[in-house]
C-alpha atoms as a PDB file:
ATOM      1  CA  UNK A   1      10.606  14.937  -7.226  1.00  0.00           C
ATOM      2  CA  UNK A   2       9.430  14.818 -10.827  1.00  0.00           C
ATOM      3  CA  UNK A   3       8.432  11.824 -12.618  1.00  0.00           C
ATOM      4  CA  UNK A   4      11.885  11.833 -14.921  1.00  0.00           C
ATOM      5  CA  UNK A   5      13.566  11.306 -12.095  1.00  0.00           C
ATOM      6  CA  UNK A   6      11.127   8.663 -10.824  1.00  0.00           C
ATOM      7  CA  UNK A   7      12.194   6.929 -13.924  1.00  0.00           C
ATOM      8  CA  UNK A   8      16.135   7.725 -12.987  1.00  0.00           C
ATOM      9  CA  UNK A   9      15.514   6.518  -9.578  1.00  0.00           C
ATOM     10  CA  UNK A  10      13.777   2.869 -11.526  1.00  0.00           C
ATOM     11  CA  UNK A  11      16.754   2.999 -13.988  1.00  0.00           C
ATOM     12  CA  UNK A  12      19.230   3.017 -11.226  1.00  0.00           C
ATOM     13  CA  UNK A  13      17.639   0.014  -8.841  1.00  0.00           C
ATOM     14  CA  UNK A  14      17.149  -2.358 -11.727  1.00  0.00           C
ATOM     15  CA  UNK A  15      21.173  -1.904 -12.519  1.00  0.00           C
ATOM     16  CA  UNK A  16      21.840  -2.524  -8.940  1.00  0.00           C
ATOM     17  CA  UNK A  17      19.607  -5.262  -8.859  1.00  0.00           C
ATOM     18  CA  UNK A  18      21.480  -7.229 -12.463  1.00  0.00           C
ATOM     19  CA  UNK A  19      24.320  -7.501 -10.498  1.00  0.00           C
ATOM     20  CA  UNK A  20      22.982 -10.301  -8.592  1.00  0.00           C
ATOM     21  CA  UNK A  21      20.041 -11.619 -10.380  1.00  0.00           C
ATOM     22  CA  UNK A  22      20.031 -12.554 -14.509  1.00  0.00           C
ATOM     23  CA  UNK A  23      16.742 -11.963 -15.650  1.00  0.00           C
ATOM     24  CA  UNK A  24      13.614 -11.650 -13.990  1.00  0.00           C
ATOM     25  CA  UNK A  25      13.260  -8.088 -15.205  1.00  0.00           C
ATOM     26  CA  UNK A  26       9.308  -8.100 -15.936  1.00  0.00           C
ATOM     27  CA  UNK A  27       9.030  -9.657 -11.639  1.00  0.00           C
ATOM     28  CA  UNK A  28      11.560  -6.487 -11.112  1.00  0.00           C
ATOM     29  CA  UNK A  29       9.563  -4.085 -12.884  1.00  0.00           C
ATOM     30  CA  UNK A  30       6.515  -5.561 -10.652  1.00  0.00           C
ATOM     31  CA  UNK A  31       8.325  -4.837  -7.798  1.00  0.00           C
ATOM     32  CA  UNK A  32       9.338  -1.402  -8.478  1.00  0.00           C
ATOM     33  CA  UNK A  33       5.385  -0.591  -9.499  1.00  0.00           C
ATOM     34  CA  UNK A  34       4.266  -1.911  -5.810  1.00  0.00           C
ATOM     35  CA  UNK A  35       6.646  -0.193  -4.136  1.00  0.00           C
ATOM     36  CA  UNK A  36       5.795   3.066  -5.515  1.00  0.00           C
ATOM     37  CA  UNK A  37       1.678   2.221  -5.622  1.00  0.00           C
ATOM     38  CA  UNK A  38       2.086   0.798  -1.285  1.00  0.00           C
ATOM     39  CA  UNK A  39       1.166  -2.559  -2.575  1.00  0.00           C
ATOM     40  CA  UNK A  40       2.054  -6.287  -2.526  1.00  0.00           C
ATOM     41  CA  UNK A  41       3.469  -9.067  -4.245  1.00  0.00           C
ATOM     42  CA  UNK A  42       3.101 -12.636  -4.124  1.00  0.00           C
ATOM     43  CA  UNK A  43       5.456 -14.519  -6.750  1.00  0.00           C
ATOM     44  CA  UNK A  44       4.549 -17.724  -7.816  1.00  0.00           C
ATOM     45  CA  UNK A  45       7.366 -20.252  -9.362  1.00  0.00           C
ATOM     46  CA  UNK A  46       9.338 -23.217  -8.859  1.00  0.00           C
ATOM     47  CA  UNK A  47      12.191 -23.606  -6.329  1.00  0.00           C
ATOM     48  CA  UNK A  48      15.234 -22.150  -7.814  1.00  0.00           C
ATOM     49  CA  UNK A  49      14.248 -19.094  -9.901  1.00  0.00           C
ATOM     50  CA  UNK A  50      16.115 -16.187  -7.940  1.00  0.00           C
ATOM     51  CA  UNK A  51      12.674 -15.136  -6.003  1.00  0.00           C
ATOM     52  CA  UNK A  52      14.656 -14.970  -2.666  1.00  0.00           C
ATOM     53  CA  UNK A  53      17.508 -13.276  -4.066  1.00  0.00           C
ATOM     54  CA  UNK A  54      15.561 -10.747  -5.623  1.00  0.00           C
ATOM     55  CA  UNK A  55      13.828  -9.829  -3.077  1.00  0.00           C
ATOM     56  CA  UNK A  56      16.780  -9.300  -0.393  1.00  0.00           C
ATOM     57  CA  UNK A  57      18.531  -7.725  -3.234  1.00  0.00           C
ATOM     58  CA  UNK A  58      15.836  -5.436  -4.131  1.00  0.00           C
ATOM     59  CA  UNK A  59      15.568  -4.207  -0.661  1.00  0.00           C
ATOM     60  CA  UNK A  60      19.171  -3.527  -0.903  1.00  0.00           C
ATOM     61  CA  UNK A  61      18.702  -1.364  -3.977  1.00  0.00           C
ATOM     62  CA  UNK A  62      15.595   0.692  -2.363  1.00  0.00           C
ATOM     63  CA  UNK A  63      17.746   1.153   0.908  1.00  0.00           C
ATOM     64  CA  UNK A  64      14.674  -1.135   2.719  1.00  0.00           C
ATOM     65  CA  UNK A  65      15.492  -3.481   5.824  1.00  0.00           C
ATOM     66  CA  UNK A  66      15.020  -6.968   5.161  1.00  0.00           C
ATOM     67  CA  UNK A  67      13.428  -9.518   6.842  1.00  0.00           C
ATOM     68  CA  UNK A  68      12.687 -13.198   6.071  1.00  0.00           C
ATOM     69  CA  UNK A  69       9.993 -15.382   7.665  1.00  0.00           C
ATOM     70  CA  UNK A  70      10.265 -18.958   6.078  1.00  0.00           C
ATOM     71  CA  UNK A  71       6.759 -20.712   6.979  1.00  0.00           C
ATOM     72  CA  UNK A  72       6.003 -24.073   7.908  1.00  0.00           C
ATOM     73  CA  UNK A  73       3.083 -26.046   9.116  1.00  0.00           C
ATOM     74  CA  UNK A  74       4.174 -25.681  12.576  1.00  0.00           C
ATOM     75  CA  UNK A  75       4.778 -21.507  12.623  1.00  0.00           C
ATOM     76  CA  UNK A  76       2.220 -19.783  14.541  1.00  0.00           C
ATOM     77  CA  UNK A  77       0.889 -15.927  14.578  1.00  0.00           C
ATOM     78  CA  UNK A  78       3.200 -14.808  17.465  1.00  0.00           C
ATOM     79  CA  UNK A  79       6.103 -15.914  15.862  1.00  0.00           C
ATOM     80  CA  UNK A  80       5.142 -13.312  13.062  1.00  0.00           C
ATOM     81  CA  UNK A  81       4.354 -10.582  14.985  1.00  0.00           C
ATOM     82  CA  UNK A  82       5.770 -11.439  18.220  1.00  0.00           C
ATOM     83  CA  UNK A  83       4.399 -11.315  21.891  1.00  0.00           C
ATOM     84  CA  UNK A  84       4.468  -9.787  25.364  1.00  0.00           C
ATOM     85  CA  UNK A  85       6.519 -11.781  27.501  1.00  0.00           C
ATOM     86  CA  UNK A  86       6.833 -12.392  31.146  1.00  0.00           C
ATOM     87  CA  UNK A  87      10.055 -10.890  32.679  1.00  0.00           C
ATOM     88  CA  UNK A  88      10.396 -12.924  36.118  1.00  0.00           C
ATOM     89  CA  UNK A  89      13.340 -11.121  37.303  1.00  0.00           C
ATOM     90  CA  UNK A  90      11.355  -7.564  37.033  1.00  0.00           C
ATOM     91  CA  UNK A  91       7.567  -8.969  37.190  1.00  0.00           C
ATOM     92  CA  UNK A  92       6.928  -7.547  33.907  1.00  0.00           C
ATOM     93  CA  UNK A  93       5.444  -7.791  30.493  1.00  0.00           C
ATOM     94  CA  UNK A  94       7.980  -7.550  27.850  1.00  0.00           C
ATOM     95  CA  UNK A  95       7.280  -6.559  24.402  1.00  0.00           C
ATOM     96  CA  UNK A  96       9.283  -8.910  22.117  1.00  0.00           C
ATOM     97  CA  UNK A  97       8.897  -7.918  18.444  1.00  0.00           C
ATOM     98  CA  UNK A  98       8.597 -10.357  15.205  1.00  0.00           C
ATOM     99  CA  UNK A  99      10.206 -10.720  12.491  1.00  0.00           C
ATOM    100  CA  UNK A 100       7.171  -8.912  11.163  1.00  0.00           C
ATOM    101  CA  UNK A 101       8.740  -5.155  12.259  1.00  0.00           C
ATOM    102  CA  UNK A 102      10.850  -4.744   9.081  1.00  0.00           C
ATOM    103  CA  UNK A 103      10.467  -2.672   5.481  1.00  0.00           C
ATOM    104  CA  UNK A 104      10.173  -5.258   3.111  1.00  0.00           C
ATOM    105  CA  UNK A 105       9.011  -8.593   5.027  1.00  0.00           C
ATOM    106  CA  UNK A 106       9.845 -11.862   2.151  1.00  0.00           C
ATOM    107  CA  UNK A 107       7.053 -14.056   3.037  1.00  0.00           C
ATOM    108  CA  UNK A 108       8.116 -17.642   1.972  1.00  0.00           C
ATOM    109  CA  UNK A 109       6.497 -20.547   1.095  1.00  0.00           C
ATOM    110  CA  UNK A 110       3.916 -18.632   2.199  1.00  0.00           C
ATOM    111  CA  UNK A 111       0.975 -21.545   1.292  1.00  0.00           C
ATOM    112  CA  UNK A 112       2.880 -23.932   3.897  1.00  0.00           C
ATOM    113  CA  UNK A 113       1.530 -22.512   7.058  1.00  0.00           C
ATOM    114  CA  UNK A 114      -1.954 -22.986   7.985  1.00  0.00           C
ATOM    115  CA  UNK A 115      -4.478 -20.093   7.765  1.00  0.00           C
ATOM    116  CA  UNK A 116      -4.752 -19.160  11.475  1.00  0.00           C
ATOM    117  CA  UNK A 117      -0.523 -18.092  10.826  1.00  0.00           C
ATOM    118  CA  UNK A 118      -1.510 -16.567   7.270  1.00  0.00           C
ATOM    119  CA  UNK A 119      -4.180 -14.447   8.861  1.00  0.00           C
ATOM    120  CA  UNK A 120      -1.442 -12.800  11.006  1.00  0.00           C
ATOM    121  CA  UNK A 121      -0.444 -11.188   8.327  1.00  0.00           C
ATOM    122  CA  UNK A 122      -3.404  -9.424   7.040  1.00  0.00           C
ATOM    123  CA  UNK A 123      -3.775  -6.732   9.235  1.00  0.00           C
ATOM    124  CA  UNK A 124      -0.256  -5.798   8.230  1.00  0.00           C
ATOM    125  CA  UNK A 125      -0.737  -5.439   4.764  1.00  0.00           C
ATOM    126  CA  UNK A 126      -3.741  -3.432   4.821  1.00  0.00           C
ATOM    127  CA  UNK A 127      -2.944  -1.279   7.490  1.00  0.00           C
ATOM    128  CA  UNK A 128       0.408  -1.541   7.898  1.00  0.00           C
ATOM    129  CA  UNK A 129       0.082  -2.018  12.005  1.00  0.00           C
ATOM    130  CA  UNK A 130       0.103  -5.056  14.055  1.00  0.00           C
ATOM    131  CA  UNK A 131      -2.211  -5.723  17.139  1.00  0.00           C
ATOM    132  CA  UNK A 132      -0.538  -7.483  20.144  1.00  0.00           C
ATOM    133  CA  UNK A 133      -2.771  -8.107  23.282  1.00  0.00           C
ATOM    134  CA  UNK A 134      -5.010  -5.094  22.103  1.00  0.00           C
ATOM    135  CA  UNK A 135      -2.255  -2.339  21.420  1.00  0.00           C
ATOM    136  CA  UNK A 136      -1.587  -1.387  18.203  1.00  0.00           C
ATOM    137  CA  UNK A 137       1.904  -1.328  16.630  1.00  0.00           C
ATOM    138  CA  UNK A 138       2.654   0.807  13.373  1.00  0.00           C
ATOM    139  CA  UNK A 139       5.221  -0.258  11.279  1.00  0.00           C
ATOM    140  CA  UNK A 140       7.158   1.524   8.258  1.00  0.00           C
ATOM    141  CA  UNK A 141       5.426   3.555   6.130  1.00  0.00           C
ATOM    142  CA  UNK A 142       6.808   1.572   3.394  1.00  0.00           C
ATOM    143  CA  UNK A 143       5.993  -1.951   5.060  1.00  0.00           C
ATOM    144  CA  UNK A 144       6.308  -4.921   1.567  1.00  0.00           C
ATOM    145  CA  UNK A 145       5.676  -7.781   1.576  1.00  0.00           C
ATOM    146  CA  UNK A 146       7.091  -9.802  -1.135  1.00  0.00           C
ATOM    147  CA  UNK A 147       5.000 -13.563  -0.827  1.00  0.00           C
ATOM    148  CA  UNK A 148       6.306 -16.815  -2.703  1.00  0.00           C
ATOM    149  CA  UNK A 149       4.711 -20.163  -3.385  1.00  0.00           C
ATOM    150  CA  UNK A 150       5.464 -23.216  -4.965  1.00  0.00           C
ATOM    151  CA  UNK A 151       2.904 -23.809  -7.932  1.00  0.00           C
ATOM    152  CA  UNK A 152       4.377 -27.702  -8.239  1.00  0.00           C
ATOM    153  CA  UNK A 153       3.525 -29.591  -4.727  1.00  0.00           C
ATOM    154  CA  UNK A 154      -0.036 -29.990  -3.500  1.00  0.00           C
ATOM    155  CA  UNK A 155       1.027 -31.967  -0.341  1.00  0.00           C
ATOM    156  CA  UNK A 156       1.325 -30.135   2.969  1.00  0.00           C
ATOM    157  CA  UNK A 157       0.125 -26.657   1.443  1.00  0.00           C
ATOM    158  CA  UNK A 158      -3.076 -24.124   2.602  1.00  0.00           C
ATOM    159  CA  UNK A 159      -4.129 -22.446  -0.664  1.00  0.00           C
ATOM    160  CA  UNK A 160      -4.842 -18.546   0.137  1.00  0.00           C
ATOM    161  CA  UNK A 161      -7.667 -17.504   1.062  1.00  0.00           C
ATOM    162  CA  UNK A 162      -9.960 -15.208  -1.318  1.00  0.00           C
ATOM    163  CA  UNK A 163      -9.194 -12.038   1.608  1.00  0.00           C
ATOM    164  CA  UNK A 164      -5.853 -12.473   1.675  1.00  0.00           C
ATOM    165  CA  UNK A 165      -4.957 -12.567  -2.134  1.00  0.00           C
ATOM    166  CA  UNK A 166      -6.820  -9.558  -2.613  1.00  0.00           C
ATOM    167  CA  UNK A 167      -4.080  -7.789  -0.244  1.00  0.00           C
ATOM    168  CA  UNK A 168      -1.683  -7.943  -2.705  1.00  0.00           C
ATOM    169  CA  UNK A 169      -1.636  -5.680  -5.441  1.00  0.00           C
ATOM    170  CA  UNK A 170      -0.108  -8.676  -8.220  1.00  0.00           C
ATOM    171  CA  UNK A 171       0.077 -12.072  -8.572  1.00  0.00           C
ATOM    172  CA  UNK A 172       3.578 -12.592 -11.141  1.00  0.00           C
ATOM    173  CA  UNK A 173       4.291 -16.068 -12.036  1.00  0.00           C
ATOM    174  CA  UNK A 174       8.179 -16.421 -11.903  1.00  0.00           C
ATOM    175  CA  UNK A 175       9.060 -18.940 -15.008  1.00  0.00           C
ATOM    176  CA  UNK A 176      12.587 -20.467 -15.826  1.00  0.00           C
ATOM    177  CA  UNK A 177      15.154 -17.951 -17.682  1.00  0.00           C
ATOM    178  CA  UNK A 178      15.510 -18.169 -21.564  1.00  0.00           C
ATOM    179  CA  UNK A 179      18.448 -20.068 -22.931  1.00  0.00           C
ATOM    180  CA  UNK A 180      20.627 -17.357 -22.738  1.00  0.00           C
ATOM    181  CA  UNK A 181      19.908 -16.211 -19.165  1.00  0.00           C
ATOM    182  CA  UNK A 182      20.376 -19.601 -18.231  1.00  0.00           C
ATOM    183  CA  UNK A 183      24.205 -19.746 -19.521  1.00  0.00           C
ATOM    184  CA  UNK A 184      24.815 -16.541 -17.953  1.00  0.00           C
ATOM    185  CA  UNK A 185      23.693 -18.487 -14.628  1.00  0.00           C
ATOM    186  CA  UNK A 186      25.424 -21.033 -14.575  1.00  0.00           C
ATOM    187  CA  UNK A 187      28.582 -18.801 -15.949  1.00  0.00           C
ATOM    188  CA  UNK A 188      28.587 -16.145 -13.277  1.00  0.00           C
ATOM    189  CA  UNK A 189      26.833 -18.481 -10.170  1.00  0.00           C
ATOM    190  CA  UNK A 190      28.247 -21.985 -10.842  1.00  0.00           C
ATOM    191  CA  UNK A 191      31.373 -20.234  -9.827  1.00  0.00           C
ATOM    192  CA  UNK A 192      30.556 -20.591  -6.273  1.00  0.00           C
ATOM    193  CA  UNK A 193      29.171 -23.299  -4.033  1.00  0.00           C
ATOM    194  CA  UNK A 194      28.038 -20.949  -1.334  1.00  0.00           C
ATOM    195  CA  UNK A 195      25.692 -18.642  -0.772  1.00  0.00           C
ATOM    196  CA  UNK A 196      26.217 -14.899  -1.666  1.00  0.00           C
ATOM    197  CA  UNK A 197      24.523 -11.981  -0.408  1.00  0.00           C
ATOM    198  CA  UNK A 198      23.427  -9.073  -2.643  1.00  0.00           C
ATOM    199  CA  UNK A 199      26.685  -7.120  -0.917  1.00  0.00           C
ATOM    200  CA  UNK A 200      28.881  -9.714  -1.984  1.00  0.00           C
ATOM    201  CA  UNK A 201      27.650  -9.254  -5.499  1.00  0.00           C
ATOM    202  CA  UNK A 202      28.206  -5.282  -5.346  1.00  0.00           C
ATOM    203  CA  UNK A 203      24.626  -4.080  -4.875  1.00  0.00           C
ATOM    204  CA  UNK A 204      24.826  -0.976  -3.406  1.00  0.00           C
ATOM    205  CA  UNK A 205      21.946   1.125  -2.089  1.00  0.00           C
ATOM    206  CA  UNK A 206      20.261   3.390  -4.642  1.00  0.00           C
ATOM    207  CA  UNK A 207      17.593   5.166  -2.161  1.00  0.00           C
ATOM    208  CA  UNK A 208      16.473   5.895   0.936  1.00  0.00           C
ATOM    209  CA  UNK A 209      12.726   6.178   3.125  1.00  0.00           C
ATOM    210  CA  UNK A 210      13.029  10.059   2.102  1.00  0.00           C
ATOM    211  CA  UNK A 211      13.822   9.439  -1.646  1.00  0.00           C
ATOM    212  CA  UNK A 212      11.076   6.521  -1.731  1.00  0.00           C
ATOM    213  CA  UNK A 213       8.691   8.796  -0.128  1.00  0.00           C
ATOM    214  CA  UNK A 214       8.990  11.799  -2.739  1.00  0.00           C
ATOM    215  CA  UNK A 215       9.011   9.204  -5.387  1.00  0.00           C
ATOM    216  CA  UNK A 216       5.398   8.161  -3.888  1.00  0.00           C
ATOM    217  CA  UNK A 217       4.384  11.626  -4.178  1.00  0.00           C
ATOM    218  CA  UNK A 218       5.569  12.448  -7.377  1.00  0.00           C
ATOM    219  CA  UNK A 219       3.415   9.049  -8.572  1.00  0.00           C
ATOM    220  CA  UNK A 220       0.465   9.901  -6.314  1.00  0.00           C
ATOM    221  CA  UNK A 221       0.633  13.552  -8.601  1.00  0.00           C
ATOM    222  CA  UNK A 222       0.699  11.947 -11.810  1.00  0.00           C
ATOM    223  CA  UNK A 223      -2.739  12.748 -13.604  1.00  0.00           C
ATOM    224  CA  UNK A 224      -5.799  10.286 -14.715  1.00  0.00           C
ATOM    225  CA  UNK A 225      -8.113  11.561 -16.736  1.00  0.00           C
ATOM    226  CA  UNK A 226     -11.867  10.321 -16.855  1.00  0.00           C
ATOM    227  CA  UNK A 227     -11.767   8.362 -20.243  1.00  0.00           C
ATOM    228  CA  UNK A 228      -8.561   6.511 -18.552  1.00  0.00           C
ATOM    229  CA  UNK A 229     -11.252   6.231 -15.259  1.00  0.00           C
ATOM    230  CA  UNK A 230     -14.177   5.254 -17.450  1.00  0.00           C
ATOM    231  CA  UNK A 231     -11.826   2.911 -18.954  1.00  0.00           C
ATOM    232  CA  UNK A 232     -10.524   0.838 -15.807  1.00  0.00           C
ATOM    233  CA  UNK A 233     -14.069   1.025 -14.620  1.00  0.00           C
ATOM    234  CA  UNK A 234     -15.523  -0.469 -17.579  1.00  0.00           C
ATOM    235  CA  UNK A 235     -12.445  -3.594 -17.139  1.00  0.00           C
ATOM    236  CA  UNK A 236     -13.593  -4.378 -13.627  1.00  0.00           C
ATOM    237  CA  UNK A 237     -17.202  -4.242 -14.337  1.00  0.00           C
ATOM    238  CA  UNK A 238     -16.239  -6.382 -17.147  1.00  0.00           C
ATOM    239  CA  UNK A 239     -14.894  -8.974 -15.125  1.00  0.00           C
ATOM    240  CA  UNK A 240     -18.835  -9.146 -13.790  1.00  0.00           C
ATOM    241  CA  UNK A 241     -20.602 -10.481 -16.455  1.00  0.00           C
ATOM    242  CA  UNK A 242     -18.805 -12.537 -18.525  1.00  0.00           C
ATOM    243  CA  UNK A 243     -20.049 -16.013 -18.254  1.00  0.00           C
ATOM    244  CA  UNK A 244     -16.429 -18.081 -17.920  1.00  0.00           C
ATOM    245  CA  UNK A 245     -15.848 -16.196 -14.310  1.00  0.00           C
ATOM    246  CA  UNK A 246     -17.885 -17.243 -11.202  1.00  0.00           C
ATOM    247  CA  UNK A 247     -16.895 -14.348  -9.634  1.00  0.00           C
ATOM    248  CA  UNK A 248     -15.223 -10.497 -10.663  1.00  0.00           C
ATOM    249  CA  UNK A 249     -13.043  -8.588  -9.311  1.00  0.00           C
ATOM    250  CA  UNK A 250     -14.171  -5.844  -6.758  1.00  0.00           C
ATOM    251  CA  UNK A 251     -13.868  -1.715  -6.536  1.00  0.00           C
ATOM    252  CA  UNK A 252     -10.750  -2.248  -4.467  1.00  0.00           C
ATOM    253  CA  UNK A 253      -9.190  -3.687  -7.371  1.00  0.00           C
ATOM    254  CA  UNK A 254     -10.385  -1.030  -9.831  1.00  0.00           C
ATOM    255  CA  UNK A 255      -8.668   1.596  -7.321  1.00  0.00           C
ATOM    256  CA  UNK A 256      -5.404  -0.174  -6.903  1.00  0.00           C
ATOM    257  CA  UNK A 257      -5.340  -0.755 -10.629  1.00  0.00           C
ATOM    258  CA  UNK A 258      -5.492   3.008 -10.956  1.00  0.00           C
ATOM    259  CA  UNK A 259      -3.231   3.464  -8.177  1.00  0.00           C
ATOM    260  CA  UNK A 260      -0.805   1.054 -10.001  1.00  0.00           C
ATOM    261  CA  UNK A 261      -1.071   1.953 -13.419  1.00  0.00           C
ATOM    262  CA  UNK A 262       0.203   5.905 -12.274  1.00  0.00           C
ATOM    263  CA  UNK A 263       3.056   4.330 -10.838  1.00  0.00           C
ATOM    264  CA  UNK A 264       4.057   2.462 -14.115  1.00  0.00           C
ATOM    265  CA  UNK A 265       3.687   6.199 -15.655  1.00  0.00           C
ATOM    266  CA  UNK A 266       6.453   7.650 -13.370  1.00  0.00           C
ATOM    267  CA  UNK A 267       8.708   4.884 -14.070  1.00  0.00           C
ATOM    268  CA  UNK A 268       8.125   5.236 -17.734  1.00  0.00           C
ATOM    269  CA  UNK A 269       8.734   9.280 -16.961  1.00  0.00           C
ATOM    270  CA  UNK A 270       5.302  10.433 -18.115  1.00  0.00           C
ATOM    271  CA  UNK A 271       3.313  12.639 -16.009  1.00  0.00           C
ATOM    272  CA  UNK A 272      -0.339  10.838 -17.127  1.00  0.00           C
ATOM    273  CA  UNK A 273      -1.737   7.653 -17.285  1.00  0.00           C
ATOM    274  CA  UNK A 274      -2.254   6.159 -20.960  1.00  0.00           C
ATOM    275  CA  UNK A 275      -4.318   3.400 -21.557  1.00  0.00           C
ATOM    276  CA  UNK A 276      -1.378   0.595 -22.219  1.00  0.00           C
ATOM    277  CA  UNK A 277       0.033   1.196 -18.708  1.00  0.00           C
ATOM    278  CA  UNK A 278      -4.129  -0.630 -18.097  1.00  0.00           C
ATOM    279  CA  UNK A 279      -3.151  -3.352 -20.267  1.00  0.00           C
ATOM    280  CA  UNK A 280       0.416  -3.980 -19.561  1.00  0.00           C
ATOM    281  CA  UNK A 281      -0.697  -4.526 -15.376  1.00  0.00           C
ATOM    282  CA  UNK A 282      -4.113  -5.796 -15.800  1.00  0.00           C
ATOM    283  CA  UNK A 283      -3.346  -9.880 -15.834  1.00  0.00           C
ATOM    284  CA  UNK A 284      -1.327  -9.396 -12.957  1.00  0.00           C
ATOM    285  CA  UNK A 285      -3.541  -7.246 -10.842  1.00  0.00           C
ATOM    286  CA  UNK A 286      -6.606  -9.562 -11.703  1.00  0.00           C
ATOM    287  CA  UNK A 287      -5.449 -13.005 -11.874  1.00  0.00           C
ATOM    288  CA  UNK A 288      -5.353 -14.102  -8.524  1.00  0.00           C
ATOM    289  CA  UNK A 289      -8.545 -12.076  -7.590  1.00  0.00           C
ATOM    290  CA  UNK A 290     -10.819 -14.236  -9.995  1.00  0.00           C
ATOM    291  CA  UNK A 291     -12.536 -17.422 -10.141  1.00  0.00           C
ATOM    292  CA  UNK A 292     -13.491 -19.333 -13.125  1.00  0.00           C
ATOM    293  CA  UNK A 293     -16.911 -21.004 -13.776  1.00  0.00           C
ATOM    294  CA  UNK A 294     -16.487 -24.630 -13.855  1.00  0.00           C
ATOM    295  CA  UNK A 295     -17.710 -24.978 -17.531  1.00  0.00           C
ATOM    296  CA  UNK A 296     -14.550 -22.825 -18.509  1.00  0.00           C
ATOM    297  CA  UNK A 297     -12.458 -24.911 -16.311  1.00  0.00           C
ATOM    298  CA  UNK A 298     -13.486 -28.049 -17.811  1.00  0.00           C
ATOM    299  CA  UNK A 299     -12.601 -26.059 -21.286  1.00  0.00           C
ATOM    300  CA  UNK A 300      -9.446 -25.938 -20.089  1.00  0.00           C
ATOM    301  CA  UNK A 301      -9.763 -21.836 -20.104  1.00  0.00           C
ATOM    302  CA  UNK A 302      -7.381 -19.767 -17.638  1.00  0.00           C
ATOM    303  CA  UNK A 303      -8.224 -16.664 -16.148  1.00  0.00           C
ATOM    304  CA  UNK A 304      -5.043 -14.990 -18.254  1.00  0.00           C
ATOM    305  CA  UNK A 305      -6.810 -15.490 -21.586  1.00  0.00           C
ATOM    306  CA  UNK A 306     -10.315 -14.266 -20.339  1.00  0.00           C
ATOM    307  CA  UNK A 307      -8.874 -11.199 -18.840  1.00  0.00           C
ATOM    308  CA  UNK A 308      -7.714 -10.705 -22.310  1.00  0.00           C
ATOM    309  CA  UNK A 309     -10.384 -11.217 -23.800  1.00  0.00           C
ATOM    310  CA  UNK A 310     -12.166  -9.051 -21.867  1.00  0.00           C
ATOM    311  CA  UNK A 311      -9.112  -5.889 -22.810  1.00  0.00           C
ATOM    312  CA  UNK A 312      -9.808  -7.142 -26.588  1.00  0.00           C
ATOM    313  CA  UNK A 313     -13.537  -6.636 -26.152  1.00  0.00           C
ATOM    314  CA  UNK A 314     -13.572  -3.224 -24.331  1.00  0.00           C
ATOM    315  CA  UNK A 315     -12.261  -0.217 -26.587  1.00  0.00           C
ATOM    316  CA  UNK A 316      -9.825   1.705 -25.247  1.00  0.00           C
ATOM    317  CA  UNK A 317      -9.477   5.255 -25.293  1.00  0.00           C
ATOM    318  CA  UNK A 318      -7.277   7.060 -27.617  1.00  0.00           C
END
């Protein structure tokens, strides 16, 4: 596949996907970047905002099975990844698989279970395989997760753990719609009282595992050139020593950053890297994997503005 039709194959799964859900396109365009870089995404907003919807219906577009775990304080690991089970009539362990043994797995309300449950899904996301009593489980090549979490209530949540945000690949922050998308809302959804599936809307399936697969390739082919290396590297280190974050983001990071930033390429149908597809991912990507000093928080400082400070600071290549 070559990267113009990378950026067909985008073109086509964002239509699918505005026949169900007004706005959101920046979260889409997230999305559609993790899917071709084999990353993550954990979408933080306010009850309301389409994040389930676009998830099942972005699955729907990228041909992916869906699953849905909704957590709760009372959800524990095997009910994630499910469990061998005794068979009395045949004397037997059964293997009884979770909800965890799907494509793209929406994780939500993921901050409401307690971090024993979140743990079970680590593993997953970095290898894509599950352990159950010592035997290991692959799952799709293309295992997602799509994560989502209430930024509004404190009560009755587990925050994430440093280990397990730095599994996903961004953290997008899922805001109300503009005036406009909001009339076309209420236009096209107040309609209806009940609940409508992305088939009910008319998304149709734009891909397959075989189309998504020589997509990856064609992204995984796209080139980087050292100043574009020296130039993420010099970000990340970046992150290091300025004195408003406690702590920077790792080498991981600088690698998926790379890894993510030839994926925005492809969907923008360029065969090379340029230093604004950096830019345009770089909040995302290090947001959730920082931690500011407590003089900056007292400023009132947020990691968004000293990540852009840092891009300001560092000169990019031309």
């Amino acid at each position: 596949m070559k990267v113009e039709e990378v950026q067909a194959l985008g073109q086509a799964i964002r239509g699918e996907v505005a026949k169900a859900v007004v706005g959101q396109d920046e979260t889409l365009d997230f999305m559609l970047v993790a899917l071709f870089a084999g990353g993550h995404v954990l979408l933080e907003g306010p009850p309301g905002t389409a994040k389930t919807l676009l998830a099942h219906s972005f699955a729907r577009a990228v041909g992916l099975n869906f699953g849905r775990i909704q957590f709760t304080p009372d959800l524990m690991p095997g009910d994630i990844i499910g469990a061998n089970l005794f068979n009395f009539q045949t004397s037997t362990f059964t293997l009884t698989r979770g909800p965890i043994f799907t494509d793209l797995l929406l994780a939500d309300e993921i901050n409401r279970t307690p971090p024993k449950t979140q743990a079970a899904l680590l593993e997953a996301m970095q290898e894509r395989t599950v352990t159950i009593d010592g035997q290991s489980l692959p799952l799709g090549d293309h295992f997602m997760v799509i994560a989502t979490q209430n930024p509004i209530e404190q009560q009755g949540v587990y925050p994430l753990p440093e280990a397990q945000l730095d599994r996903f690949l961004f953290k997008q922050r899922v805001d109300y719609p503009n005036e406009e998308e909001e009339r076309r809302i209420i236009a096209t959804h107040g309609a209806r009282q009940d609940a409508m599936s992305p088939e009910d809307w008319g998304v149709a399936r734009k891909a397959d595992a075989e189309t998504i697969a020589r997509a990856i390739a064609a992204v995984h082919a796209v080139k980087l050139v050292d100043e574009v290396v020296a130039y993420i590297a010099a970000l990340i280190r970046g992150t290091r020593v300025v004195a408003d974050l406690e702590s920077g983001a790792s080498p991981r990071a600088g690698a998926m950053l790379a890894g993510a930033a030839r994926a925005r390429a492809a969907l923008d149908g360029r065969d090379f890297v340029i230093p604004d597809d950096v830019k345009a991912l770089s909040r995302a990507l290090l947001r959730h994997r920082l931690i500011l000093s407590p003089a900056a928080e007292i400023d009132g400082r947020t990691v968004e503005e000293v990540v852009t400070g840092i891009i300001e600071s560092i000169e990019a290549p031309r």
